[in-house]
C-alpha atoms as a PDB file:
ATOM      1  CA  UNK A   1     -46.269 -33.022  12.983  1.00  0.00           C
ATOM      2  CA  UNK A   2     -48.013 -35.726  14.409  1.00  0.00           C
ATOM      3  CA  UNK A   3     -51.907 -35.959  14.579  1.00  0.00           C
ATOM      4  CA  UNK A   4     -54.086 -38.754  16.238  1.00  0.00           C
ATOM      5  CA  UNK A   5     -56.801 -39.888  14.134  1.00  0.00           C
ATOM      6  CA  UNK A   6     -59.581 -42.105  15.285  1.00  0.00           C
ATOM      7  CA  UNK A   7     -60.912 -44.343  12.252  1.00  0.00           C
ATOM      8  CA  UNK A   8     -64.717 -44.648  11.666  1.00  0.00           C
ATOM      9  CA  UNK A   9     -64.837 -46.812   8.482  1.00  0.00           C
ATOM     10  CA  UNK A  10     -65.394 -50.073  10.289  1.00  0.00           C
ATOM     11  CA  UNK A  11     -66.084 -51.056  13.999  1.00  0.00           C
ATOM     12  CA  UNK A  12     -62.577 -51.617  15.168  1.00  0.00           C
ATOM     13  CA  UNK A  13     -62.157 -47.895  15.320  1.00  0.00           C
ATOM     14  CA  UNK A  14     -58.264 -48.100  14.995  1.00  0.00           C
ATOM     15  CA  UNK A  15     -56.510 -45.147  16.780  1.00  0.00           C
ATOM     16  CA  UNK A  16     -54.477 -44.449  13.782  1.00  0.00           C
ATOM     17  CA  UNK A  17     -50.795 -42.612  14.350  1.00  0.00           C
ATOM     18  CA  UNK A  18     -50.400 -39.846  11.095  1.00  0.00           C
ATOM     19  CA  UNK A  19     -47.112 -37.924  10.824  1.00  0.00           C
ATOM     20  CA  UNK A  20     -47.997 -34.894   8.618  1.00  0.00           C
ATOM     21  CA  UNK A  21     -45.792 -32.771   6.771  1.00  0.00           C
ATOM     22  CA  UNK A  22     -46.830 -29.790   4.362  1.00  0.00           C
ATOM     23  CA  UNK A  23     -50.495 -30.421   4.922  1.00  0.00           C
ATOM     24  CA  UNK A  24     -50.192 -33.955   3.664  1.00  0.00           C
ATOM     25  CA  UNK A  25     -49.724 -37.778   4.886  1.00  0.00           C
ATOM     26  CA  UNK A  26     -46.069 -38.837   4.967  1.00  0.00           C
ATOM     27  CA  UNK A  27     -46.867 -42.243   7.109  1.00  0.00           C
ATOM     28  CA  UNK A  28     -49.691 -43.773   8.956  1.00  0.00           C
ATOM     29  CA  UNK A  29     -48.981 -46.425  11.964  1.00  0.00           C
ATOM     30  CA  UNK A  30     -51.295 -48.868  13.629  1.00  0.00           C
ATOM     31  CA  UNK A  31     -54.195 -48.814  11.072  1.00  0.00           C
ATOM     32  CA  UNK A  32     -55.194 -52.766  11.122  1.00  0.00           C
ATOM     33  CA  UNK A  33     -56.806 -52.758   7.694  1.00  0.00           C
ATOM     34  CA  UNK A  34     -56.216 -50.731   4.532  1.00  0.00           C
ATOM     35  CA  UNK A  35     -59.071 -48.784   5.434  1.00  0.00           C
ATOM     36  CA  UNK A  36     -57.497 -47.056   7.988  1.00  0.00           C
ATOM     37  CA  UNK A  37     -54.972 -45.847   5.584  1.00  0.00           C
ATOM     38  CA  UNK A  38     -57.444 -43.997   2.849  1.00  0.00           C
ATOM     39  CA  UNK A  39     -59.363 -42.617   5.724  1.00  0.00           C
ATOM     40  CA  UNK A  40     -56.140 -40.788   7.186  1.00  0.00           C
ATOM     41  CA  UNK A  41     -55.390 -39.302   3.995  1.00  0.00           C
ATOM     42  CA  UNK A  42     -59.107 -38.252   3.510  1.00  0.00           C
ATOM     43  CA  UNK A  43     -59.236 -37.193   6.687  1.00  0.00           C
ATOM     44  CA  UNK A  44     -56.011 -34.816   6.842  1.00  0.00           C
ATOM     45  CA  UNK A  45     -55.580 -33.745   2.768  1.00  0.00           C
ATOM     46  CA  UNK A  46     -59.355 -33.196   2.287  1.00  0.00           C
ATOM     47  CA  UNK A  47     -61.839 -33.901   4.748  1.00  0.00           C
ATOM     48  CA  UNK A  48     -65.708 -34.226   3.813  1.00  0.00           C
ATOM     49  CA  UNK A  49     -69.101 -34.490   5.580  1.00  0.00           C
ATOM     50  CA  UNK A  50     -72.569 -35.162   4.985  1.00  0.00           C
ATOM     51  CA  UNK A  51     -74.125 -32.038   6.651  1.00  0.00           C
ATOM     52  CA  UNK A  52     -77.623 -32.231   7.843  1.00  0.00           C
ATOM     53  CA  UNK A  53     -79.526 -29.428   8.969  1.00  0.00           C
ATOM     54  CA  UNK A  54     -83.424 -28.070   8.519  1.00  0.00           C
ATOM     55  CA  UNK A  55     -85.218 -25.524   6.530  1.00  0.00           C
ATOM     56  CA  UNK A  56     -87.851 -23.372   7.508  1.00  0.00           C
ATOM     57  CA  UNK A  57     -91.494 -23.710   5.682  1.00  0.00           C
ATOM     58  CA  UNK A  58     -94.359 -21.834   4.906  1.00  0.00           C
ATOM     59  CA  UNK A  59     -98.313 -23.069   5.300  1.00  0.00           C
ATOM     60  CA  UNK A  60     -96.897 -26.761   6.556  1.00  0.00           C
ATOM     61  CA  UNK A  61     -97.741 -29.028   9.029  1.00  0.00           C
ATOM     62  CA  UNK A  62     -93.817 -29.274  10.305  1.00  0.00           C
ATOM     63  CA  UNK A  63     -92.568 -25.512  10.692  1.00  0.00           C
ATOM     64  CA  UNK A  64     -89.137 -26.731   9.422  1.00  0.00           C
ATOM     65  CA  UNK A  65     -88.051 -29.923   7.273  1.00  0.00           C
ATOM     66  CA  UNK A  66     -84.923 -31.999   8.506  1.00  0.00           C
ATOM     67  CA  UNK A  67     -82.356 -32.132   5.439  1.00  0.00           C
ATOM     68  CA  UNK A  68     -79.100 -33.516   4.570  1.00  0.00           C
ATOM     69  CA  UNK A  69     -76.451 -33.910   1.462  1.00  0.00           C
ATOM     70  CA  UNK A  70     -77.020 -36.557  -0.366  1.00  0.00           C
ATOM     71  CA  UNK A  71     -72.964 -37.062  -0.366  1.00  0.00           C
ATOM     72  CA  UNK A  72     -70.589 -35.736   1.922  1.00  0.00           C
ATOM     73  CA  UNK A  73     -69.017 -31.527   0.654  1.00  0.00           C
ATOM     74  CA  UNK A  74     -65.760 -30.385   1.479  1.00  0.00           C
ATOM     75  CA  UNK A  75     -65.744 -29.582   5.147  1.00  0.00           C
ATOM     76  CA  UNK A  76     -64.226 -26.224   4.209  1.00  0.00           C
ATOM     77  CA  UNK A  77     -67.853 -25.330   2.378  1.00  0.00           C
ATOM     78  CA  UNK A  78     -70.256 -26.004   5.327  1.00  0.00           C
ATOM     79  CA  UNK A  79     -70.431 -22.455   6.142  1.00  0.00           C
ATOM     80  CA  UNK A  80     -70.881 -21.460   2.996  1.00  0.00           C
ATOM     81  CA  UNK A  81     -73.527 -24.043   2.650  1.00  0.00           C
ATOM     82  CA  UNK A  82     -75.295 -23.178   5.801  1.00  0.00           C
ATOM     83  CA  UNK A  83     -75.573 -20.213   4.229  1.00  0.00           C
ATOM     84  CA  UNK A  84     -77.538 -21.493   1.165  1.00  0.00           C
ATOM     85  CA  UNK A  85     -79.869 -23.535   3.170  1.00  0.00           C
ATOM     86  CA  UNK A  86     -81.040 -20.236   5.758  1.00  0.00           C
ATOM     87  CA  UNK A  87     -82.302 -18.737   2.640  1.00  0.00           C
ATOM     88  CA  UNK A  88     -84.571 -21.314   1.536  1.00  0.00           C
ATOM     89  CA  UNK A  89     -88.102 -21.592   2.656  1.00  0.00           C
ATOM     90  CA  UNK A  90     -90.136 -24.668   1.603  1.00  0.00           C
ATOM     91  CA  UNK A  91     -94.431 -23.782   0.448  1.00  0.00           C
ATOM     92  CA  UNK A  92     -95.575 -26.973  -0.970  1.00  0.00           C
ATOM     93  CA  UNK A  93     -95.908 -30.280  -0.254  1.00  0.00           C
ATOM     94  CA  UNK A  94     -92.536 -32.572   0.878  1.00  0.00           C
ATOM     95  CA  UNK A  95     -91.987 -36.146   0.934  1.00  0.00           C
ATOM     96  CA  UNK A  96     -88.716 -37.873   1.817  1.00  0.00           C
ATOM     97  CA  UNK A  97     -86.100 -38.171  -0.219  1.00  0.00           C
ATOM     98  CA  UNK A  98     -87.516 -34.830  -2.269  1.00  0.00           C
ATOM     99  CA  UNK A  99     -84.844 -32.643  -3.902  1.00  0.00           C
ATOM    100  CA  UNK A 100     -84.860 -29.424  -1.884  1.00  0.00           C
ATOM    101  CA  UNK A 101     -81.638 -27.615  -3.800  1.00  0.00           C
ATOM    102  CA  UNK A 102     -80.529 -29.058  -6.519  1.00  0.00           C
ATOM    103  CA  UNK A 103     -76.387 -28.704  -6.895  1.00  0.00           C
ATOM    104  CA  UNK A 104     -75.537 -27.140  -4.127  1.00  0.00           C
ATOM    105  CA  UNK A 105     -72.955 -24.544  -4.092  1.00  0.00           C
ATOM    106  CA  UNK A 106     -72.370 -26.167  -7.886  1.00  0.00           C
ATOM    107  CA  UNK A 107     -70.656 -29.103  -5.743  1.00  0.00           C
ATOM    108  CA  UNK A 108     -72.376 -31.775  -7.580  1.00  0.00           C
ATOM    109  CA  UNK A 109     -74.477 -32.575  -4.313  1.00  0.00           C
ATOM    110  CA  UNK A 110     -78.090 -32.311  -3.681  1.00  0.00           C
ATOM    111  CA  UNK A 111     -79.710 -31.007  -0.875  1.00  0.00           C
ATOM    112  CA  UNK A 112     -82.636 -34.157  -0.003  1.00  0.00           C
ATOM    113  CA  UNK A 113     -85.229 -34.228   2.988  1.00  0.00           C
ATOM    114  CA  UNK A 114     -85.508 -36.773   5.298  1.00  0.00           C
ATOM    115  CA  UNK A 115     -89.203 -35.972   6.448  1.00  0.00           C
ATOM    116  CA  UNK A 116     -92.464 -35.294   4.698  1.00  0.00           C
ATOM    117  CA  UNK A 117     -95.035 -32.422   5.607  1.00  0.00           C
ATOM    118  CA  UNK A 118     -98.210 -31.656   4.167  1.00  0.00           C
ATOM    119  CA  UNK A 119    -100.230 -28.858   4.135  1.00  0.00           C
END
């Protein structure tokens, strides 16, 4: 099978050509840098994504808090992770960069704001 894979890791944004076989890379055409190539493979044998999302809070100036990973999860796992975040509900004080789940889903990843709210 042949997929069409547009390249993000630098600014050329190579339209890379992947021939795929058993859910993995055989050969990848017109990638202009070795970049190109890793992405592919990530891209197709195990693609990842820094998921942002918010959280609801409690007694806070911002009714919900803006959050992301703080390193991309297995795309297969955002649901599940979606999942995790709807049941958390922030009471105290947030600044950026705070730690809202720690590990999350046990993937080694936290769970970090990216705004502050007081009460």
């Amino acid at each position: 099978m042949k997929r069409r894979i547009t390249c993000i890791e630098c600014p050329k944004g190579c339209s890379l050509s992947v021939d795929i076989e058993n859910c993995r890379v055989v050969k990848i055409d017109r990638n202009e840098c070795p970049k190109g190539e890793k992405y592919a493979i990530s891209e197709v044998e195990n693609p990842v994504r820094v998921l942002t999302a918010t959280v609801l809070t409690r007694g806070l100036s911002l009714n919900m808090i803006p959050v992301k990973t703080d390193s991309p999860i297995p795309k297969g796992r955002i649901s599940d992770a979606m999942k995790e975040i709807r049941k958390t509900e922030i009471a105290g004080d947030v600044n950026i960069g705070d730690i809202i789940i720690e590990d999350l889903l046990g993937l080694g990843v936290n769970l970090i704001a990216t705004r502050g709210a007081k009460r």
